[in-house]
C-alpha atoms as a PDB file:
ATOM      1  CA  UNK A   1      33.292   2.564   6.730  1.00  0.00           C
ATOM      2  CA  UNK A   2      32.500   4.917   3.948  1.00  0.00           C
ATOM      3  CA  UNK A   3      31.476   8.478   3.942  1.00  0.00           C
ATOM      4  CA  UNK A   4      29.745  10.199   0.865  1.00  0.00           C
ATOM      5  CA  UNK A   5      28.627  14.000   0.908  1.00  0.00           C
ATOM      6  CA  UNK A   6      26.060  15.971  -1.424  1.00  0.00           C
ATOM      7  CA  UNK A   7      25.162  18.943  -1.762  1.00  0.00           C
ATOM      8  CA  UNK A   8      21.805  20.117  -2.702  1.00  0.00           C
ATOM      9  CA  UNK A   9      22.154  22.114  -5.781  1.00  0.00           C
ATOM     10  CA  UNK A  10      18.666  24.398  -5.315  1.00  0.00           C
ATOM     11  CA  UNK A  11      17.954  24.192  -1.610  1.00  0.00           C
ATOM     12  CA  UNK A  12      21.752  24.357  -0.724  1.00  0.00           C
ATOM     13  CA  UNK A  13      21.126  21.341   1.979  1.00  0.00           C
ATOM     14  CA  UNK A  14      24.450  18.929   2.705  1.00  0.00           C
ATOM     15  CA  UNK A  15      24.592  15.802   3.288  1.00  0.00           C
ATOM     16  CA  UNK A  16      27.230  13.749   5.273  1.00  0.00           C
ATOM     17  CA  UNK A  17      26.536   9.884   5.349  1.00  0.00           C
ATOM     18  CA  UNK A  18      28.987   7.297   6.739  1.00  0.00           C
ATOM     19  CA  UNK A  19      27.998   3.414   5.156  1.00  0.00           C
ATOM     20  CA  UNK A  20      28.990   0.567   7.405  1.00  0.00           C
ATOM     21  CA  UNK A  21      29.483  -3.400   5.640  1.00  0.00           C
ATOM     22  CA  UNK A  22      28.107  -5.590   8.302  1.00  0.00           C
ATOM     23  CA  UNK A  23      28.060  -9.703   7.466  1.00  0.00           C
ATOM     24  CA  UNK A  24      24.667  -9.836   6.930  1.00  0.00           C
ATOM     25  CA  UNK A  25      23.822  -6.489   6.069  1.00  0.00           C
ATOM     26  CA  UNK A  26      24.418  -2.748   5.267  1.00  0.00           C
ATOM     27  CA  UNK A  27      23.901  -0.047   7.603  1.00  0.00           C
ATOM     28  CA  UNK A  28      23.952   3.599   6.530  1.00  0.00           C
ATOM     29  CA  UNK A  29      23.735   6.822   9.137  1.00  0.00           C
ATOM     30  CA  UNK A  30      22.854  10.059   7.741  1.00  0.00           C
ATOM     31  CA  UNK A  31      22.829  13.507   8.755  1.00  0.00           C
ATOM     32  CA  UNK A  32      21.243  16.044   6.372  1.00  0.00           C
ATOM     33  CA  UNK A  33      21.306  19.722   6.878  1.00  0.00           C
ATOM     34  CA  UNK A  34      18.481  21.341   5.263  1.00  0.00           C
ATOM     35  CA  UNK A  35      18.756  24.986   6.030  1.00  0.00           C
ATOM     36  CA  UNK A  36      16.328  26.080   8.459  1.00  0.00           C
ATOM     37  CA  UNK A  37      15.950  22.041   9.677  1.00  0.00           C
ATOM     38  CA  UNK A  38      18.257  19.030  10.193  1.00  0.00           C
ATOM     39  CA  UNK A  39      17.204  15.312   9.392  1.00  0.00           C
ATOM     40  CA  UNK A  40      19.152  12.269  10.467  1.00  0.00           C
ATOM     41  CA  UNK A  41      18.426   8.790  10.246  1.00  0.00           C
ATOM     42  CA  UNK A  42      19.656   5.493   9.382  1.00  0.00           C
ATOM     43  CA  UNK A  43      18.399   2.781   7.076  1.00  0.00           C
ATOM     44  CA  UNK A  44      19.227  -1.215   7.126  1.00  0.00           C
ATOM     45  CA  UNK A  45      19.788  -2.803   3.997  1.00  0.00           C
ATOM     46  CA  UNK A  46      20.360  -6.641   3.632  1.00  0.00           C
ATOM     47  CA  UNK A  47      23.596  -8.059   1.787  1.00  0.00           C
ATOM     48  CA  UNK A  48      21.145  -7.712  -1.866  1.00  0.00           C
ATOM     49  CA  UNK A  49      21.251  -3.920  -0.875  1.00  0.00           C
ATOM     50  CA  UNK A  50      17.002  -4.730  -0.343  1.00  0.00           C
ATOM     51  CA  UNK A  51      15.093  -2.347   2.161  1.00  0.00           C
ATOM     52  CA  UNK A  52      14.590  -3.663   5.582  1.00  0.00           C
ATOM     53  CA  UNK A  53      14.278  -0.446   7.744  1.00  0.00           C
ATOM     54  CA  UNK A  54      14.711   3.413   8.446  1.00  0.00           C
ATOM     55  CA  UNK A  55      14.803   5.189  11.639  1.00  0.00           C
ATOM     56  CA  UNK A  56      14.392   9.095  11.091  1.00  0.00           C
ATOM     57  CA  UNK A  57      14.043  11.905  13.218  1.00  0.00           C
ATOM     58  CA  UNK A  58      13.983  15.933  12.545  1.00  0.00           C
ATOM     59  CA  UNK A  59      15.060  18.759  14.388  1.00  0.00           C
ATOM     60  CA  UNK A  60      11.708  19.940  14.801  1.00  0.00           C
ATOM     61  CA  UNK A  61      11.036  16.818  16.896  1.00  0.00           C
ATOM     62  CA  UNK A  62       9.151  14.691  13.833  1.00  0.00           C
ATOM     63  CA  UNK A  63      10.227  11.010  13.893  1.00  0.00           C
ATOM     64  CA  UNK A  64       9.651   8.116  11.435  1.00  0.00           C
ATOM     65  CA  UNK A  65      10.107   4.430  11.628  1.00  0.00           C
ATOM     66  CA  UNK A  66       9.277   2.500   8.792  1.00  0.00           C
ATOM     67  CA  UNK A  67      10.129  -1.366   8.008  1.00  0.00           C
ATOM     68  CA  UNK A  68       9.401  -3.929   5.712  1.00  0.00           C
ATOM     69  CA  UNK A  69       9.379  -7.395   6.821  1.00  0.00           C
ATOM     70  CA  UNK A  70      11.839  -8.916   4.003  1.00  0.00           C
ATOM     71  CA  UNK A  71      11.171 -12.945   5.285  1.00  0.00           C
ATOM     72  CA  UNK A  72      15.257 -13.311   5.613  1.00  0.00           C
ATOM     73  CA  UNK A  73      15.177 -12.799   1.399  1.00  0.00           C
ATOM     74  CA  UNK A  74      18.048 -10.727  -0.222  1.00  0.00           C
ATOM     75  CA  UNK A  75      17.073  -7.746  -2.280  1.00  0.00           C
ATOM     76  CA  UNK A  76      16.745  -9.778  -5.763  1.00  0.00           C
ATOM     77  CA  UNK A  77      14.555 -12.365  -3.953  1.00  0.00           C
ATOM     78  CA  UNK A  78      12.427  -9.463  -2.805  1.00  0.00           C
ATOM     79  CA  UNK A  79      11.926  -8.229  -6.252  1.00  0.00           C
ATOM     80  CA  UNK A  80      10.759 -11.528  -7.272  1.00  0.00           C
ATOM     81  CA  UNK A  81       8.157 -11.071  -4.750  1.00  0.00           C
ATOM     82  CA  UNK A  82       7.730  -8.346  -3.610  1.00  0.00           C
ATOM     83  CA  UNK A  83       4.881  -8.917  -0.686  1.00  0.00           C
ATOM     84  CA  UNK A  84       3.116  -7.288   2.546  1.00  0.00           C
ATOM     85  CA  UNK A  85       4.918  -6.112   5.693  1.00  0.00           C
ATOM     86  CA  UNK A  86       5.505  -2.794   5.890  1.00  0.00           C
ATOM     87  CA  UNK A  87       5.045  -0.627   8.946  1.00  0.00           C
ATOM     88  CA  UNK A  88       5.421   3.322   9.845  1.00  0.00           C
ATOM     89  CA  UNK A  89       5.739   3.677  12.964  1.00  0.00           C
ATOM     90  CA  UNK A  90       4.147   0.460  13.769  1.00  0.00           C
ATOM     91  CA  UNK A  91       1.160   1.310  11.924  1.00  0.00           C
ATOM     92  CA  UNK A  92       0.211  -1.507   8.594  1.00  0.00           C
ATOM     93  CA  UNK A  93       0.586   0.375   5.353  1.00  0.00           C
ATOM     94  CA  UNK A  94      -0.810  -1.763   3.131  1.00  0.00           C
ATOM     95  CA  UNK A  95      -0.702   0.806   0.609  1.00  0.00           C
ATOM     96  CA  UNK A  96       3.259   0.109   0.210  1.00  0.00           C
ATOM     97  CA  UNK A  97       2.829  -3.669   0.032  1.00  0.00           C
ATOM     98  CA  UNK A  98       3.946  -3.086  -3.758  1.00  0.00           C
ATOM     99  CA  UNK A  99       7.345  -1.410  -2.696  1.00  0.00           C
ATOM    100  CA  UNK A 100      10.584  -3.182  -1.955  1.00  0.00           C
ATOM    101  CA  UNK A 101      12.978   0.205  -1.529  1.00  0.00           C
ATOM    102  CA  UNK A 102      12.308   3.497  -0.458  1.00  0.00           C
ATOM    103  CA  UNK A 103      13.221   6.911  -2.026  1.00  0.00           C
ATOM    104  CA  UNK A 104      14.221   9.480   1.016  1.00  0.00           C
ATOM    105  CA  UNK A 105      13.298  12.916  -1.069  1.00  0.00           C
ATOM    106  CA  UNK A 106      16.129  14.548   0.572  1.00  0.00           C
ATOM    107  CA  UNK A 107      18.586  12.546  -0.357  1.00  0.00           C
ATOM    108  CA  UNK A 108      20.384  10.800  -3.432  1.00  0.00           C
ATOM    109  CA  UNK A 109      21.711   7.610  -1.531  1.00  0.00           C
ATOM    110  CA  UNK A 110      18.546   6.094  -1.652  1.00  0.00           C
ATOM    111  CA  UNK A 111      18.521   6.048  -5.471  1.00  0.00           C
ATOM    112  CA  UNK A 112      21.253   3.395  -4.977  1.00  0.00           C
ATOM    113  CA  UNK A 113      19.004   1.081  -3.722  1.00  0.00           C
ATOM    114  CA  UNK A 114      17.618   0.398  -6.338  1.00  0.00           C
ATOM    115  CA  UNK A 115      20.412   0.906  -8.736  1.00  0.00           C
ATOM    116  CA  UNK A 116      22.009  -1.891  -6.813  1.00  0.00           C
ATOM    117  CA  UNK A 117      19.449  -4.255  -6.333  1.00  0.00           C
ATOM    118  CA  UNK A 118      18.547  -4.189  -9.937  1.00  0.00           C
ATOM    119  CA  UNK A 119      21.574  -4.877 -11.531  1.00  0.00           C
ATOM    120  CA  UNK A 120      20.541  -3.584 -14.653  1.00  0.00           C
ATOM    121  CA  UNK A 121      22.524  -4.337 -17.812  1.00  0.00           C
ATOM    122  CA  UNK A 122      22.997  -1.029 -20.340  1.00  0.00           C
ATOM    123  CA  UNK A 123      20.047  -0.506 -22.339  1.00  0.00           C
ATOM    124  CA  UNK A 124      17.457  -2.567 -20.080  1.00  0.00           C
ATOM    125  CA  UNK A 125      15.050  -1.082 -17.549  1.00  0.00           C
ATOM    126  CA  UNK A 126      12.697  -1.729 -14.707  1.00  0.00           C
ATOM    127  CA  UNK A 127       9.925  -0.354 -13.107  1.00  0.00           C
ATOM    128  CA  UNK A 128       9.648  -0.299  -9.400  1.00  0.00           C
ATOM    129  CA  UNK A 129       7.620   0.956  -6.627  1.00  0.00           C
ATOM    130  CA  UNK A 130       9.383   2.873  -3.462  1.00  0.00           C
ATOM    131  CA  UNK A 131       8.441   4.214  -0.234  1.00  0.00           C
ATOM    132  CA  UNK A 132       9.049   7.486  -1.218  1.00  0.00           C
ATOM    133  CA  UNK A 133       9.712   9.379   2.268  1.00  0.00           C
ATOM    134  CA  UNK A 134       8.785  13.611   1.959  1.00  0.00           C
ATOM    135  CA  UNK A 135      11.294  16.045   4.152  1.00  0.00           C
ATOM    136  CA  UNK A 136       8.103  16.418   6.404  1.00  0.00           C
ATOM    137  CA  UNK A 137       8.787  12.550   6.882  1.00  0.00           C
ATOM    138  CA  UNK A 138       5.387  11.555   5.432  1.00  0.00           C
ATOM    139  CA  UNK A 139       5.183   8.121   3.313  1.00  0.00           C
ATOM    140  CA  UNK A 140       3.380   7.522   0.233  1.00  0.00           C
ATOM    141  CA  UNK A 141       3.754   4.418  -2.772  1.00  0.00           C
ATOM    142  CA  UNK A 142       5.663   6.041  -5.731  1.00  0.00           C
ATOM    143  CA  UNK A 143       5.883   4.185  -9.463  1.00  0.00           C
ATOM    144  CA  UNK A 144       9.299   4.905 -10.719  1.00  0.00           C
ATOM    145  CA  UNK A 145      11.313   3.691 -13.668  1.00  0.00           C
ATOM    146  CA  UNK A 146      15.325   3.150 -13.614  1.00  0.00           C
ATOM    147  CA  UNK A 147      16.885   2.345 -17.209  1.00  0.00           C
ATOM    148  CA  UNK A 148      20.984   2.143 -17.511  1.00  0.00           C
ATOM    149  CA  UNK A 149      22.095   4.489 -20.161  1.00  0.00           C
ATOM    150  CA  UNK A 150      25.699   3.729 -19.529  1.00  0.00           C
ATOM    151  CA  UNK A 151      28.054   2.024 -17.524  1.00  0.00           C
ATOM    152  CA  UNK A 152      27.901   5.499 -15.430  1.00  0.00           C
ATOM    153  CA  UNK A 153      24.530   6.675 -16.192  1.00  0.00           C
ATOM    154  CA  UNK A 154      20.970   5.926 -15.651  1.00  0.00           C
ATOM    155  CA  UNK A 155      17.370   7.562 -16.750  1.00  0.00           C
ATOM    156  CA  UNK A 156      15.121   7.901 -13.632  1.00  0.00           C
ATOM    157  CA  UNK A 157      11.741   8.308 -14.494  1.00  0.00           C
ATOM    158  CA  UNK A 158       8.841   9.045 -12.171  1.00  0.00           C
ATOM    159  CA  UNK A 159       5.901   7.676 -13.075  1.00  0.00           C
ATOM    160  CA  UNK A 160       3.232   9.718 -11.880  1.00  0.00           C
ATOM    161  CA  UNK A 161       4.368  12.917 -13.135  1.00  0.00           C
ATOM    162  CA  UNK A 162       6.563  13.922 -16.036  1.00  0.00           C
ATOM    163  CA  UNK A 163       9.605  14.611 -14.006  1.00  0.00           C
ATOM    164  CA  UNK A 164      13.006  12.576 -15.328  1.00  0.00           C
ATOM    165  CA  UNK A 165      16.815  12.962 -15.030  1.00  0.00           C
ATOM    166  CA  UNK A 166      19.745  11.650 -16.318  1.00  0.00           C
ATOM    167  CA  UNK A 167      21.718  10.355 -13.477  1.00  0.00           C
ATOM    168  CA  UNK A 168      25.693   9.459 -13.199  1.00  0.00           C
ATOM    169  CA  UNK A 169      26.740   7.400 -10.834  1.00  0.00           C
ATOM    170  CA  UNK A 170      30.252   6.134  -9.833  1.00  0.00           C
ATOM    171  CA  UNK A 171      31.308   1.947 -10.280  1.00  0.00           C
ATOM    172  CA  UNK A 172      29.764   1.361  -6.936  1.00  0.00           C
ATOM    173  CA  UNK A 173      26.286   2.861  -7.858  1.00  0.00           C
ATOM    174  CA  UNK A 174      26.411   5.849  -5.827  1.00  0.00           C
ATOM    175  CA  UNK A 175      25.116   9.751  -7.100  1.00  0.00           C
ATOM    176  CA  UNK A 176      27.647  11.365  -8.389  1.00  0.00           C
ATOM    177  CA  UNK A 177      25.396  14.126 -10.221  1.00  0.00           C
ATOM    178  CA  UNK A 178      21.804  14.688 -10.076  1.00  0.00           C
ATOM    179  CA  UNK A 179      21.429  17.312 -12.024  1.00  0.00           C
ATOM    180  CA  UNK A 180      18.896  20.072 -10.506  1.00  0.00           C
ATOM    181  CA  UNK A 181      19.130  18.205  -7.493  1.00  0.00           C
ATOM    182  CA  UNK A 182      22.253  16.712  -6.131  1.00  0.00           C
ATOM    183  CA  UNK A 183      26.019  16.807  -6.446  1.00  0.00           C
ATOM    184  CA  UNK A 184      28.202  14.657  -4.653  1.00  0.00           C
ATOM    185  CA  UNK A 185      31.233  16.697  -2.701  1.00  0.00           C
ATOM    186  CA  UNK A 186      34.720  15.089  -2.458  1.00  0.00           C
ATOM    187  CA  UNK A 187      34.663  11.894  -0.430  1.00  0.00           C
ATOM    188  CA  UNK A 188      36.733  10.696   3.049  1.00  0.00           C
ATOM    189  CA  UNK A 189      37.444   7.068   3.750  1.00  0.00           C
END
């Protein structure tokens, strides 16, 4: 197990998530404090770090379970073809059909995902579509762009609006600045 911490550098919010390798796929339990309310949840991720689930609840008593079916493919698979299956709390939402990760807006883990999945190479970039999950756990599609700058840094773009950042990561893909947003504390384990 592996624990990461941020710290959110305008809304002050902290976040304390422990990662767990499984043999068949990644399992990642989060608690984040966001001032006046607490989120936790936990997301399953199969071995190609490719979205297959998130259970989410607030301390205000909102919950959220979303899934995609992923048709035992690994995350790269999934980009090849990326298809229907995706449920919030066991509602269809064909709207996401496009998406293969999700972006939690409370939270820089889940621009790993992607970061991960992708594999980029410096200087190339992709355009994706995530789940992107609001603090009031509300789901919508989201068009985003990830391009590697460096071996350390990437360019995320969002798609519908003109916001962008420079990102650095560490060698394993994970936030280590996000700047206006983010900023990884010291790790444990």
């Amino acid at each position: 197990m592996t624990t990461y911490a941020w710290r959110g550098t305008t809304t002050g919010s902290v976040e304390h998530l422990d990662l767990l390798p499984r043999d068949d796929r990644w399992r990642a339990r989060s608690v984040v404090d966001l001032g006046p309310e607490r989120v936790e949840y936990a997301v399953e991720l199969d071995t190609g770090w490719g979205f297959r689930a998130l259970r989410a609840r607030s301390s205000s008593g909102r919950t959220l379970d979303l899934s995609r079916a992923g048709g035992g493919q690994d995350g790269a698979a999934q980009a090849e073809h990326p298809g229907p299956g995706w449920q919030a709390d066991g509602v269809d939402r064909p709207d996401l059909d496009g998406a293969i990760d999700i972006d939690l807006a409370f939270s820089p883990f889940t621009n790993t995902l992607p970061i991960r999945r992708l594999e980029l190479v410096v200087g190339a970039s992709a355009e994706i579509v995530t789940a992107y999950v609001t603090p009031e756990l509300t789901v919508a599609p989201d068009p985003q762009r990830y391009t590697r700058l460096a071996d350390d840094r990437y360019l995320y773009e969002s798609l519908d609006s003109d916001f962008r950042a420079e990102i650095t990561v560490d060698a394993d893909g994970f936030v280590v600045d996000y700047p206006g947003l983010f900023v990884r504390l010291a790790d444990r384990g």
